[in-house]
C-alpha atoms as a PDB file:
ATOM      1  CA  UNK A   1      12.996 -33.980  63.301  1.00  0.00           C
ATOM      2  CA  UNK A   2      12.736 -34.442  59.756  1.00  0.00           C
ATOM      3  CA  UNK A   3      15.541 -33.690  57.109  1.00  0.00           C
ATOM      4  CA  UNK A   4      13.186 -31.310  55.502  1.00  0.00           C
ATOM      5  CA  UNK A   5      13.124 -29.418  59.441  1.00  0.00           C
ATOM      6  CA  UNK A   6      16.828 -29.920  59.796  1.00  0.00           C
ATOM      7  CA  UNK A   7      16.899 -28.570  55.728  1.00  0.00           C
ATOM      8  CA  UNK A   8      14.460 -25.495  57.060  1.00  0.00           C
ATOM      9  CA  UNK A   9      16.495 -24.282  59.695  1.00  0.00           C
ATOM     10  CA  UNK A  10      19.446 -24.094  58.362  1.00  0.00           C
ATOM     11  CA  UNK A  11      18.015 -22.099  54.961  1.00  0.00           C
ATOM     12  CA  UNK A  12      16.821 -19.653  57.811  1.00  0.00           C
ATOM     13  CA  UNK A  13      20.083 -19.661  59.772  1.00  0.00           C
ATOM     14  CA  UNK A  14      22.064 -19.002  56.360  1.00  0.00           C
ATOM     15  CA  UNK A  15      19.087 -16.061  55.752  1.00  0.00           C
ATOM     16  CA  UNK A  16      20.158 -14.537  58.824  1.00  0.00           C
ATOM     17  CA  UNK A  17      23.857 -14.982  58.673  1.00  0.00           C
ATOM     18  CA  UNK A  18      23.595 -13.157  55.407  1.00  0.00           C
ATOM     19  CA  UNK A  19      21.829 -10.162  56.659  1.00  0.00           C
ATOM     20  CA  UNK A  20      23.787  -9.785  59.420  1.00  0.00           C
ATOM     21  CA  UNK A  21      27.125  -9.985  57.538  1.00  0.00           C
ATOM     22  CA  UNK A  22      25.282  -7.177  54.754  1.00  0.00           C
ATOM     23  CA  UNK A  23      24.272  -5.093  58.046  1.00  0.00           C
ATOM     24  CA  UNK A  24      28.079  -4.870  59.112  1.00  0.00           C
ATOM     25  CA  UNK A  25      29.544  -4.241  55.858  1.00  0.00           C
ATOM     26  CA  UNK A  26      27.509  -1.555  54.790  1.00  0.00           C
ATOM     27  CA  UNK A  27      27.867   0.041  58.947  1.00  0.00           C
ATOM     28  CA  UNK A  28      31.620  -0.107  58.226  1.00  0.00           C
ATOM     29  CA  UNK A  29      31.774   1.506  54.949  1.00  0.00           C
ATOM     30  CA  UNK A  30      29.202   4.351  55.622  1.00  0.00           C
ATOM     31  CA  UNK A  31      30.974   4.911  59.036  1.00  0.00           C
ATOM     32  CA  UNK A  32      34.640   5.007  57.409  1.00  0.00           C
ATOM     33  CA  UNK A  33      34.628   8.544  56.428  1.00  0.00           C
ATOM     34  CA  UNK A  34      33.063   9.868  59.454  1.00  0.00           C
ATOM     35  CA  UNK A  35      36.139   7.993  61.581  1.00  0.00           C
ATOM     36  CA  UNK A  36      38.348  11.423  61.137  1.00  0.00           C
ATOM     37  CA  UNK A  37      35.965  13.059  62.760  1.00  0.00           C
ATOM     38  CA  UNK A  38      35.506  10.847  65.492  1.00  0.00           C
ATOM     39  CA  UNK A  39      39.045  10.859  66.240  1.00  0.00           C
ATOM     40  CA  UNK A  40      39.495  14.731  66.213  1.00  0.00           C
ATOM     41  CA  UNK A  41      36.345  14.851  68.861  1.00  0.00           C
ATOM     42  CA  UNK A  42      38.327  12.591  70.787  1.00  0.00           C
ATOM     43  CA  UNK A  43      41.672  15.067  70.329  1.00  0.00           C
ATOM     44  CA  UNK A  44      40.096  18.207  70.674  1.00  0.00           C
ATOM     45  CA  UNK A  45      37.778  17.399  73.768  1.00  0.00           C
ATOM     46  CA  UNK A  46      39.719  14.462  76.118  1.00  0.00           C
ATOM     47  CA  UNK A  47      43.380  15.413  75.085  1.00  0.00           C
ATOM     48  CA  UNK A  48      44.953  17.293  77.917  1.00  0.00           C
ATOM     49  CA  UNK A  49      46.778  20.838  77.173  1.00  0.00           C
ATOM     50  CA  UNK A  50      46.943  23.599  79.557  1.00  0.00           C
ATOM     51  CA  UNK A  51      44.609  26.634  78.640  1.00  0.00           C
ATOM     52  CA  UNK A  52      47.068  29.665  77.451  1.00  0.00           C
ATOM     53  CA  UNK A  53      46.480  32.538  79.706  1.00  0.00           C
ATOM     54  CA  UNK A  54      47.789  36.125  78.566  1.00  0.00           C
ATOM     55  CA  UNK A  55      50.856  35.501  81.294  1.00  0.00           C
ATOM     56  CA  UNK A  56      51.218  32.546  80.177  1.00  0.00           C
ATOM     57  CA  UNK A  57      51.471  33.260  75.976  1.00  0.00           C
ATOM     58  CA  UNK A  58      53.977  36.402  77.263  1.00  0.00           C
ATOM     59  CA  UNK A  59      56.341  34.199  79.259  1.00  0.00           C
ATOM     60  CA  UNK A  60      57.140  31.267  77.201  1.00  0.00           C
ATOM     61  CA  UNK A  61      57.550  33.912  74.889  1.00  0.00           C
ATOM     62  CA  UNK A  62      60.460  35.144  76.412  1.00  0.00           C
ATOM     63  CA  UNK A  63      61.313  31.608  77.318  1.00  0.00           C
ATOM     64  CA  UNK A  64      61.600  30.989  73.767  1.00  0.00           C
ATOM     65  CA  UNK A  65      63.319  33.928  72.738  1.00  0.00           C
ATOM     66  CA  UNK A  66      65.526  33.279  75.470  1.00  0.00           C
ATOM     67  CA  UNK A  67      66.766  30.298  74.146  1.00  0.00           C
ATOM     68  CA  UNK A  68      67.168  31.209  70.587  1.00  0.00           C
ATOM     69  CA  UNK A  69      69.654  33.568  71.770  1.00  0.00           C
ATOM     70  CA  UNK A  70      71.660  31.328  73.943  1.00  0.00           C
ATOM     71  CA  UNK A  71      71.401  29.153  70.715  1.00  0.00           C
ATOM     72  CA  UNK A  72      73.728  31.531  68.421  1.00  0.00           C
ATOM     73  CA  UNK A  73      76.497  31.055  70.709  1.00  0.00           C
ATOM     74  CA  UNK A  74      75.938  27.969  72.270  1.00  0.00           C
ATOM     75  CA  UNK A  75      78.247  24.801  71.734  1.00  0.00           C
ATOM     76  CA  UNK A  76      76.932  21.564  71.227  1.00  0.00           C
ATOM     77  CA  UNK A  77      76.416  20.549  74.880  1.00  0.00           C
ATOM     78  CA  UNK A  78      74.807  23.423  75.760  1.00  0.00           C
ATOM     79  CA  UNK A  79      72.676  23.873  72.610  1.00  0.00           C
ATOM     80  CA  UNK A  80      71.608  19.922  73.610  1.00  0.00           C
ATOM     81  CA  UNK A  81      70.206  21.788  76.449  1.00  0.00           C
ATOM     82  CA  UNK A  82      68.648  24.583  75.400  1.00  0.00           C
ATOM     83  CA  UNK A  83      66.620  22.117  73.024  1.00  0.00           C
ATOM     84  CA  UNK A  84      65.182  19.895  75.993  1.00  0.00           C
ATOM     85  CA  UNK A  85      63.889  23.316  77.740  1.00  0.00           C
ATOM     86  CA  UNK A  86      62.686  24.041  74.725  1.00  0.00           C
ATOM     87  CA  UNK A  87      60.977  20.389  73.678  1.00  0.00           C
ATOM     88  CA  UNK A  88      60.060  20.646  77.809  1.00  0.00           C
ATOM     89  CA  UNK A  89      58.330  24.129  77.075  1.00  0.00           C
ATOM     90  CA  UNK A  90      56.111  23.815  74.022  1.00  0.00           C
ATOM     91  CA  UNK A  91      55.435  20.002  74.503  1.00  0.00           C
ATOM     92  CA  UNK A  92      52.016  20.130  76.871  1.00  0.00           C
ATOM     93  CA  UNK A  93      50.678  22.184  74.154  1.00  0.00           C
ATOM     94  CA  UNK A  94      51.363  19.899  71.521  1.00  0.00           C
ATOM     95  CA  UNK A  95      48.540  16.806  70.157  1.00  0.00           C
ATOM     96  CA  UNK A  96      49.783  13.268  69.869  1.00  0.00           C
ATOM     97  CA  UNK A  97      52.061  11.485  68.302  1.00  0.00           C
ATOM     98  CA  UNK A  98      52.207   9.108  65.305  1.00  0.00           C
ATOM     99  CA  UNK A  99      54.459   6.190  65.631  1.00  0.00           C
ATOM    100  CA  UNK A 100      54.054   4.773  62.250  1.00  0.00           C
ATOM    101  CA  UNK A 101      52.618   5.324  59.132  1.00  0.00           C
ATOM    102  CA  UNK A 102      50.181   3.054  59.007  1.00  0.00           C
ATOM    103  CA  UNK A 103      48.665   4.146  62.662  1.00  0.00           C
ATOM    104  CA  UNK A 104      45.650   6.582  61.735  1.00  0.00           C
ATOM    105  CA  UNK A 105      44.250   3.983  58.623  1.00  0.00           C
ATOM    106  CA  UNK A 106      44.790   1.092  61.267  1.00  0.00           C
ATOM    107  CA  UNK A 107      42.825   3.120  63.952  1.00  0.00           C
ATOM    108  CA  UNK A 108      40.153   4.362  61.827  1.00  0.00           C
ATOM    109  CA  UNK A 109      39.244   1.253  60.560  1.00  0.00           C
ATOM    110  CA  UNK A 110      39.363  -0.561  64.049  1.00  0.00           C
ATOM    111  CA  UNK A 111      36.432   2.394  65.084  1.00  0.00           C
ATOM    112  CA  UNK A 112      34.479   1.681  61.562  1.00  0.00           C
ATOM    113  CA  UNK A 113      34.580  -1.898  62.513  1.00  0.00           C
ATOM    114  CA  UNK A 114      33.630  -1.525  66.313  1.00  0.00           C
ATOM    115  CA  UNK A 115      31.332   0.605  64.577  1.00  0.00           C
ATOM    116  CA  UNK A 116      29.722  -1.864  62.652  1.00  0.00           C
ATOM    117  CA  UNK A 117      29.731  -4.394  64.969  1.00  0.00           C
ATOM    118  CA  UNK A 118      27.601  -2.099  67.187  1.00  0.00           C
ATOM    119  CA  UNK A 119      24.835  -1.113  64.482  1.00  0.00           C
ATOM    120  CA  UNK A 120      24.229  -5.519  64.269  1.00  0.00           C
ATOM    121  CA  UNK A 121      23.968  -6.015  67.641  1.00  0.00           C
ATOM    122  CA  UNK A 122      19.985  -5.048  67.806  1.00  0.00           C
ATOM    123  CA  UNK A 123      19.338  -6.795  64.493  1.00  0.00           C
ATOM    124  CA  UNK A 124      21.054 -10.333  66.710  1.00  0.00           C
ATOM    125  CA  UNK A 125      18.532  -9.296  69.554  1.00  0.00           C
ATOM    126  CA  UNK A 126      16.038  -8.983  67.740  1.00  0.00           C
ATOM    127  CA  UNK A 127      16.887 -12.774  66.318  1.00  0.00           C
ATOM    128  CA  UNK A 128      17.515 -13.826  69.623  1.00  0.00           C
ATOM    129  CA  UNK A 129      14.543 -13.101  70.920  1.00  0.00           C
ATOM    130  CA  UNK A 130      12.587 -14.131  67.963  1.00  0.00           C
ATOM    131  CA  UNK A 131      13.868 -18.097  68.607  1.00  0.00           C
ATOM    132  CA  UNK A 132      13.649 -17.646  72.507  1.00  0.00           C
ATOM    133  CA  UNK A 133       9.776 -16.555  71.690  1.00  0.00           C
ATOM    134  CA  UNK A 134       8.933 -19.284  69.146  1.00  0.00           C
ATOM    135  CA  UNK A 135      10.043 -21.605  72.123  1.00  0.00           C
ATOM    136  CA  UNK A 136       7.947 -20.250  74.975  1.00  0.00           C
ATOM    137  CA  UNK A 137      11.334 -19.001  76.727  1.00  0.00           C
ATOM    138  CA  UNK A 138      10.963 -15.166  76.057  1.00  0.00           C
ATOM    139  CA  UNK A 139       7.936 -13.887  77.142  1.00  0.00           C
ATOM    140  CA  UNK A 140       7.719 -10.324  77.031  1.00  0.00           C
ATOM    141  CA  UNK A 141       8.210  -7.190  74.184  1.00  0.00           C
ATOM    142  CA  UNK A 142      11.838  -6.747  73.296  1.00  0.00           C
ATOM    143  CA  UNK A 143      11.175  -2.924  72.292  1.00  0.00           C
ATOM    144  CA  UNK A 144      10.655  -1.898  75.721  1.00  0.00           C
ATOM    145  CA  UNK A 145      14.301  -3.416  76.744  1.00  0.00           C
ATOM    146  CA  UNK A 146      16.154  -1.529  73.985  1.00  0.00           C
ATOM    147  CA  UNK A 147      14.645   1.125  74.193  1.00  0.00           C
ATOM    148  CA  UNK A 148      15.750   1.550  77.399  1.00  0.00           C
ATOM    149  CA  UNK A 149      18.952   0.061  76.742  1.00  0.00           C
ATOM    150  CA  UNK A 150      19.593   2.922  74.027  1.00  0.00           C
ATOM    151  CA  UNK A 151      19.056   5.594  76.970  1.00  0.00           C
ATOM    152  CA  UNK A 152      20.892   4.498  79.599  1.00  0.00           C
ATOM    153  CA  UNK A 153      23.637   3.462  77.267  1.00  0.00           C
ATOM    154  CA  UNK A 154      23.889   7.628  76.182  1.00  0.00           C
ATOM    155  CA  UNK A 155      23.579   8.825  79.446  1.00  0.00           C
ATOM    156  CA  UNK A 156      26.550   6.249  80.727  1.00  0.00           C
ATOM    157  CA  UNK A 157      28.161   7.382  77.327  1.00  0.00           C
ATOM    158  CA  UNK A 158      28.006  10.973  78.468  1.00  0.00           C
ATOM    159  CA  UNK A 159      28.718  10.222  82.292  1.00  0.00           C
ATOM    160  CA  UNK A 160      31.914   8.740  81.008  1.00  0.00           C
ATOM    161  CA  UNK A 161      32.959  11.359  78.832  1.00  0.00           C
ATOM    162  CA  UNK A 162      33.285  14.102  81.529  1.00  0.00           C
ATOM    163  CA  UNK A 163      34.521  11.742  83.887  1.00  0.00           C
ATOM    164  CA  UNK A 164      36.855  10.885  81.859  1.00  0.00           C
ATOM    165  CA  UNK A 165      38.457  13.948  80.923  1.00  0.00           C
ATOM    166  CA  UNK A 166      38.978  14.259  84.497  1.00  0.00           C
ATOM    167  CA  UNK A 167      40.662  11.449  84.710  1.00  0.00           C
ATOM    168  CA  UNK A 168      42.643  11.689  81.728  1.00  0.00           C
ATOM    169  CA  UNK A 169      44.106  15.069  83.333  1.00  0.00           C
ATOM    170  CA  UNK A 170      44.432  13.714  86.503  1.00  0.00           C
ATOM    171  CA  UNK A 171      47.330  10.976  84.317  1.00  0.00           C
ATOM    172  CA  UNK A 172      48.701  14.026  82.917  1.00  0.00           C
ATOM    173  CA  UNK A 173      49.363  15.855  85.679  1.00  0.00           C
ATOM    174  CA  UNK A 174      50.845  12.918  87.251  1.00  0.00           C
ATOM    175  CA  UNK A 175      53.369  12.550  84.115  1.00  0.00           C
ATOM    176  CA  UNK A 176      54.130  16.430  84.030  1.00  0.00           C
ATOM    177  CA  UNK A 177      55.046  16.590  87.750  1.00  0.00           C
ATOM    178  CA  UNK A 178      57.760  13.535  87.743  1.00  0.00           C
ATOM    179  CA  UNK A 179      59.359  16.038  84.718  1.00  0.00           C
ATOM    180  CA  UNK A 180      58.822  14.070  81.731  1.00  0.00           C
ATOM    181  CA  UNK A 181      57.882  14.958  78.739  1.00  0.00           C
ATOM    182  CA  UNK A 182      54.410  13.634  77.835  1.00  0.00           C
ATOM    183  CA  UNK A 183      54.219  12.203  74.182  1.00  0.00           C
ATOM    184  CA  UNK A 184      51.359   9.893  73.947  1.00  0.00           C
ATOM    185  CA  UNK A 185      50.641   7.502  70.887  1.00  0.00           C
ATOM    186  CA  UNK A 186      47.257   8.653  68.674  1.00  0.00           C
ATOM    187  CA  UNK A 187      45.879   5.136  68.620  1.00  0.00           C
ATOM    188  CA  UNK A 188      46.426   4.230  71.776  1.00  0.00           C
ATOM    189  CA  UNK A 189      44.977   7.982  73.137  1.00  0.00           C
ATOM    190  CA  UNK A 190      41.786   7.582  70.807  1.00  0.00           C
ATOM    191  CA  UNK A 191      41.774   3.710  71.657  1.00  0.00           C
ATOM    192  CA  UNK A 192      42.057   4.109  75.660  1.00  0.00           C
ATOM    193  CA  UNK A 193      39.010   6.965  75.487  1.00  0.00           C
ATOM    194  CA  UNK A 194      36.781   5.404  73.487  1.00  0.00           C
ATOM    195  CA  UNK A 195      37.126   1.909  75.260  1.00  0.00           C
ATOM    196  CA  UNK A 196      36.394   3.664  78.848  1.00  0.00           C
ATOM    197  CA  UNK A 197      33.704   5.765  77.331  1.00  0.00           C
ATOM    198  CA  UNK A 198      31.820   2.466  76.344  1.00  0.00           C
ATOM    199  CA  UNK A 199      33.039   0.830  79.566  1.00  0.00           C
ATOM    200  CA  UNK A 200      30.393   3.778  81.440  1.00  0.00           C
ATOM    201  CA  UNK A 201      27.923   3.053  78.598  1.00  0.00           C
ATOM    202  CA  UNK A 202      27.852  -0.841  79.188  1.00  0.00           C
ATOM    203  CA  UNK A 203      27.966  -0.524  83.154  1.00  0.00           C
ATOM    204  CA  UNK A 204      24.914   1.764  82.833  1.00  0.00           C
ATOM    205  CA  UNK A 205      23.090  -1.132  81.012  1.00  0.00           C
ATOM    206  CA  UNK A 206      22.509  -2.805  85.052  1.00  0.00           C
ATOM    207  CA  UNK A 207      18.914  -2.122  85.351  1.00  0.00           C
ATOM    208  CA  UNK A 208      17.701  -2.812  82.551  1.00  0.00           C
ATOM    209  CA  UNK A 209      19.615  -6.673  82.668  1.00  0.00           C
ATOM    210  CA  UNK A 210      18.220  -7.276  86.048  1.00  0.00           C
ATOM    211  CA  UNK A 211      14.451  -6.298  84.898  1.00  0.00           C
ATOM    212  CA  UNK A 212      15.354  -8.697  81.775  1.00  0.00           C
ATOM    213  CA  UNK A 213      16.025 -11.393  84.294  1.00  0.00           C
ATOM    214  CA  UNK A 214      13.336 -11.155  87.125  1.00  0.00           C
ATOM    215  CA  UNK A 215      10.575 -10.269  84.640  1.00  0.00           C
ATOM    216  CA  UNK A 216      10.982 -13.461  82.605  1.00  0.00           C
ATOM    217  CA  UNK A 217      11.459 -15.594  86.040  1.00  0.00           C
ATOM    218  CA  UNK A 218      15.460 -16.477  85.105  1.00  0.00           C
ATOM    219  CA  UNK A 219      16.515 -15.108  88.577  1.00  0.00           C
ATOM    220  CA  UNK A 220      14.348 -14.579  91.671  1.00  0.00           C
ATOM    221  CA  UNK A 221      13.747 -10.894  92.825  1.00  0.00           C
ATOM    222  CA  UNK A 222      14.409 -12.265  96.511  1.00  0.00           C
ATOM    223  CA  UNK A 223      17.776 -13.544  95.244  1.00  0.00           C
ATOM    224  CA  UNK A 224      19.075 -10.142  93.582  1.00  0.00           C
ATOM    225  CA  UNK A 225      18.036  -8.474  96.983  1.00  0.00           C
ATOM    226  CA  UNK A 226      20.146 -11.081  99.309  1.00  0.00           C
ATOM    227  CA  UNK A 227      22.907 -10.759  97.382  1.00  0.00           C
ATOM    228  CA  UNK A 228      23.157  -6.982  97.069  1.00  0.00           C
ATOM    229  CA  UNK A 229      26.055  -6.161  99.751  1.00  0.00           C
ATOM    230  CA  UNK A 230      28.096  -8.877  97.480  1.00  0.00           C
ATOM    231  CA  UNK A 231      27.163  -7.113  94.445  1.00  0.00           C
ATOM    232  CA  UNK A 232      28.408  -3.442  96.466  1.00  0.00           C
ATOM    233  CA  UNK A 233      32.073  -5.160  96.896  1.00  0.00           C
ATOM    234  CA  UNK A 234      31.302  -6.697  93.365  1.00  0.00           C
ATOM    235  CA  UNK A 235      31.035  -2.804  91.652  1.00  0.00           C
ATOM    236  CA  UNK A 236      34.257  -1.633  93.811  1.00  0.00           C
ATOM    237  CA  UNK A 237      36.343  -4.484  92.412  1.00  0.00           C
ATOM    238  CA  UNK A 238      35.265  -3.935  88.434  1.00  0.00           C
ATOM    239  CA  UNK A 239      35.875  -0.320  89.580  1.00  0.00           C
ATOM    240  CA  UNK A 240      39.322  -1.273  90.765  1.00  0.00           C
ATOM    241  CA  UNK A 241      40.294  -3.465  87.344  1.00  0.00           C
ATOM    242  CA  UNK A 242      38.616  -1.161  84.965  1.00  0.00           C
ATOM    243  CA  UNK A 243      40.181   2.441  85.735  1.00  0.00           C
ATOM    244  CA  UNK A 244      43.198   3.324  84.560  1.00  0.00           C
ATOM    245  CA  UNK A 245      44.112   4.665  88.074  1.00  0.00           C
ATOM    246  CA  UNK A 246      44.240   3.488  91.712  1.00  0.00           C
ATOM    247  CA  UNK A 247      43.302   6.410  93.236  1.00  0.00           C
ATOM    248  CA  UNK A 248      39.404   5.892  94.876  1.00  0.00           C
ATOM    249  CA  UNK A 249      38.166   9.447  93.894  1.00  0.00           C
ATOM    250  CA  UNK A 250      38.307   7.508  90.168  1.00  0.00           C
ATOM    251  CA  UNK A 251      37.226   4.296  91.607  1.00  0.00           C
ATOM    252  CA  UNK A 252      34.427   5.393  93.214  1.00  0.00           C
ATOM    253  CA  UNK A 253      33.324   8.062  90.281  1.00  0.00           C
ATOM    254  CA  UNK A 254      32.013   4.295  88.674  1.00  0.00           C
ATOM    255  CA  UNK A 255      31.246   2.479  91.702  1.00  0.00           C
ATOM    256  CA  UNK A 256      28.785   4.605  93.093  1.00  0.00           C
ATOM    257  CA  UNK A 257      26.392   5.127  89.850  1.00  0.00           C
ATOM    258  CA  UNK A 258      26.814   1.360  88.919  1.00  0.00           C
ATOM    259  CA  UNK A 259      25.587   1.232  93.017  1.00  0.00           C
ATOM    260  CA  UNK A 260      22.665   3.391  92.271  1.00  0.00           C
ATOM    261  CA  UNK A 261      21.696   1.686  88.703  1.00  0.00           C
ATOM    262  CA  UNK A 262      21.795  -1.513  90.823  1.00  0.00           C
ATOM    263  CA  UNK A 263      19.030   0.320  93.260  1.00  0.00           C
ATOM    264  CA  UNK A 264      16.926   1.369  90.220  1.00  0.00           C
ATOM    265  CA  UNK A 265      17.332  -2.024  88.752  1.00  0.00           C
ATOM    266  CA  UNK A 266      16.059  -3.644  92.489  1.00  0.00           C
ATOM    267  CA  UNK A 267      12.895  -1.174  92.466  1.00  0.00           C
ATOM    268  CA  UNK A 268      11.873  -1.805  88.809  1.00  0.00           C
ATOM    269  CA  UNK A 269      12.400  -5.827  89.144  1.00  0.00           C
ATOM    270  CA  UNK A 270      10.336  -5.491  92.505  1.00  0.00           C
ATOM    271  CA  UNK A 271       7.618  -3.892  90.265  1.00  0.00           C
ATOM    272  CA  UNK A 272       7.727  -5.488  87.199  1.00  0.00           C
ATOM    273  CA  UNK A 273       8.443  -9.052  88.834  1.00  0.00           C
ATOM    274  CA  UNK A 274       5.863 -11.840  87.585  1.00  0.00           C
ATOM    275  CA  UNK A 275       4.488 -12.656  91.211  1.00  0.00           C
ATOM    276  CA  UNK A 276       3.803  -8.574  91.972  1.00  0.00           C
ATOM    277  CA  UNK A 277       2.095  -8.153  88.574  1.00  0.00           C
END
C-alpha cells in the first residue's frame, strides 16, 4: 500500500474514533439526570422489605411502645438492649445504607457511563461490519442481527428482573434467619442488580450469535449440534459462577432458558445455514 492508503485509513479511523467518543459523551450527559431514577427503580422494586400486614403494623407497635417504656427506667445495659430489639425490629423495613459521601455521585455516574458505553456499541457494529463487508468477510444484513439482538436482550432483561427479585429475597431471608441485622451498601445493592439483570440480557443474546456464526460459514452447523451435551454442562457451570447463590433452584432458573435459547439458536442455524438455503 501506498502512503496516501496508509494516510486514508487512518483519516477514516480518526473519523470514527471521533464519533464514537461524541456518541458516549453526549449518552453520558443526557443519561446523568435520569441515573436517580434508575436507582430508585432498582430500590423500590428488587430491595427486599416484608409487606406490613394490619397484625403486623399493630404488633411492632406495641413492640415499640414496649420498649420506650422499659427505656425511662432502664440503665445503661439494659437500655443497650432495648436498642438492638429495637434496631432488630424496624431494620427489614428500612432502604440501604450509605457508607460514604461520595457513594450515590460515584454510583450514578458508573450507570451514566455503562450507560453510554451501551448506546456506542451498535454505532462499533455497525463499523465492524462495514470493514468485514468491504473485505468480502461479512456477508449478510447487519439489521436483521440487531434487531433481534435488541429483543431478546429485553426479554432476558425482563426474565432477569423477576428472577432476580426472587433471588434477592431468597439472600435476605437467609441473612434474617441466622439473626442479623441486614444493612446492605446502596452501590453495591444497585451495582449487584443491575450487573445480574444484564448478565440474563447478554445470556439471552445465544441464538442470535450462533445464527451470526453458521450463516456466514465461521462454524459448521454439524459442529454446534455435536457439541451440544458439552454446551448443556457448559450453561450449568456459567450458571454455577454467575449466581450469587449455590442453591440449583437459582442455578437452574438460568441454565435451563440459556438451554432452550441454545435449541432455538440450533433450529434457526439449521435453517438459515448457507448449504440449506
Amino acid at each position: 500500500m501506498e502512503a496516501k492508503d496508509w494516510a486514508r485509513i487512518l483519516v477514516e479511523i480518526r473519523k470514527s474514533l471521533i464519533k464514537i467518543f461524541t456518541i458516549l459523551v453526549i449518552s453520558i450527559i443526557v443519561s446523568f439526570p435520569f441515573t436517580a431514577s434508575i436507582i430508585q427503580f432498582v430500590i423500590d422494586e428488587l430491595y427486599p422489605r416484608p409487606l406490613l400486614s394490619t397484625e403486623e403494623i399493630q404488633r411492632i407497635s406495641e413492640e415499640l411502645q414496649k420498649s420506650a417504656d422499659n427505656l425511662k427506667n432502664a440503665s445503661a445495659t439494659d437500655a443497650l438492649q432495648e436498642l438492638r430489639k429495637i434496631s432488630k425490629l424496624i431494620s427489614p423495613y428500612a432502604g440501604p445504607v450509605v457508607l460514604t459521601p461520595l457513594e450515590v455521585l460515584v454510583l450514578s455516574i458508573k450507570i451514566s457511563i455503562a450507560i453510554g458505553i451501551a448506546s456506542v456499541i451498535p454505532y462499533i457494529i455497525f463499523l465492524a461490519s462495514r470493514a468485514l463487508k468491504s473485505r468480502g468477510l461479512f456477508k449478510t444484513s447487519t439489521i436483521y442481527y440487531v434487531i433481534s439482538s435488541l429483543i431478546l436482550f429485553f426479554v432476558g432483561v425482563i426474565y432477569g428482573f423477576f428472577i432476580l427479585k426472587i433471588i434477592i429475597q431468597f439472600l435476605h431471608n437467609i441473612t434474617v434467619s441466622q439473626g442479623v441485622i441486614p444493612l446492605y451498601s446502596l452501590a453495591e445493592f444497585v451495582n449487584f442488580a443491575l450487573f445480574m439483570i444484564f448478565i440474563f440480557g447478554f445470556f439471552f443474546q445465544i441464538p442470535v450469535v450462533m445464527v451470526f456464526l453458521t450463516r456466514n460459514r465461521i462454524v459448521q452447523y454439524e459442529t454446534i449440534k455435536y457439541y451440544r451435551r458439552h454446551c448443556y454442562v457448559l450453561f450449568f457451570v456459567i450458571s454455577a459462577i454467575v449466581t450469587p447463590t449455590v442453591d440449583v433452584f437459582t442455578q437452574t432458573m438460568l441454565a435451563i432458558p440459556m438451554i432452550l435459547l441454545f435449541e432455538f439458536g440450533l433450529l434457526f442455524s439449521k435453517i438459515f445455514s448457507p448449504a440449506q438455503s
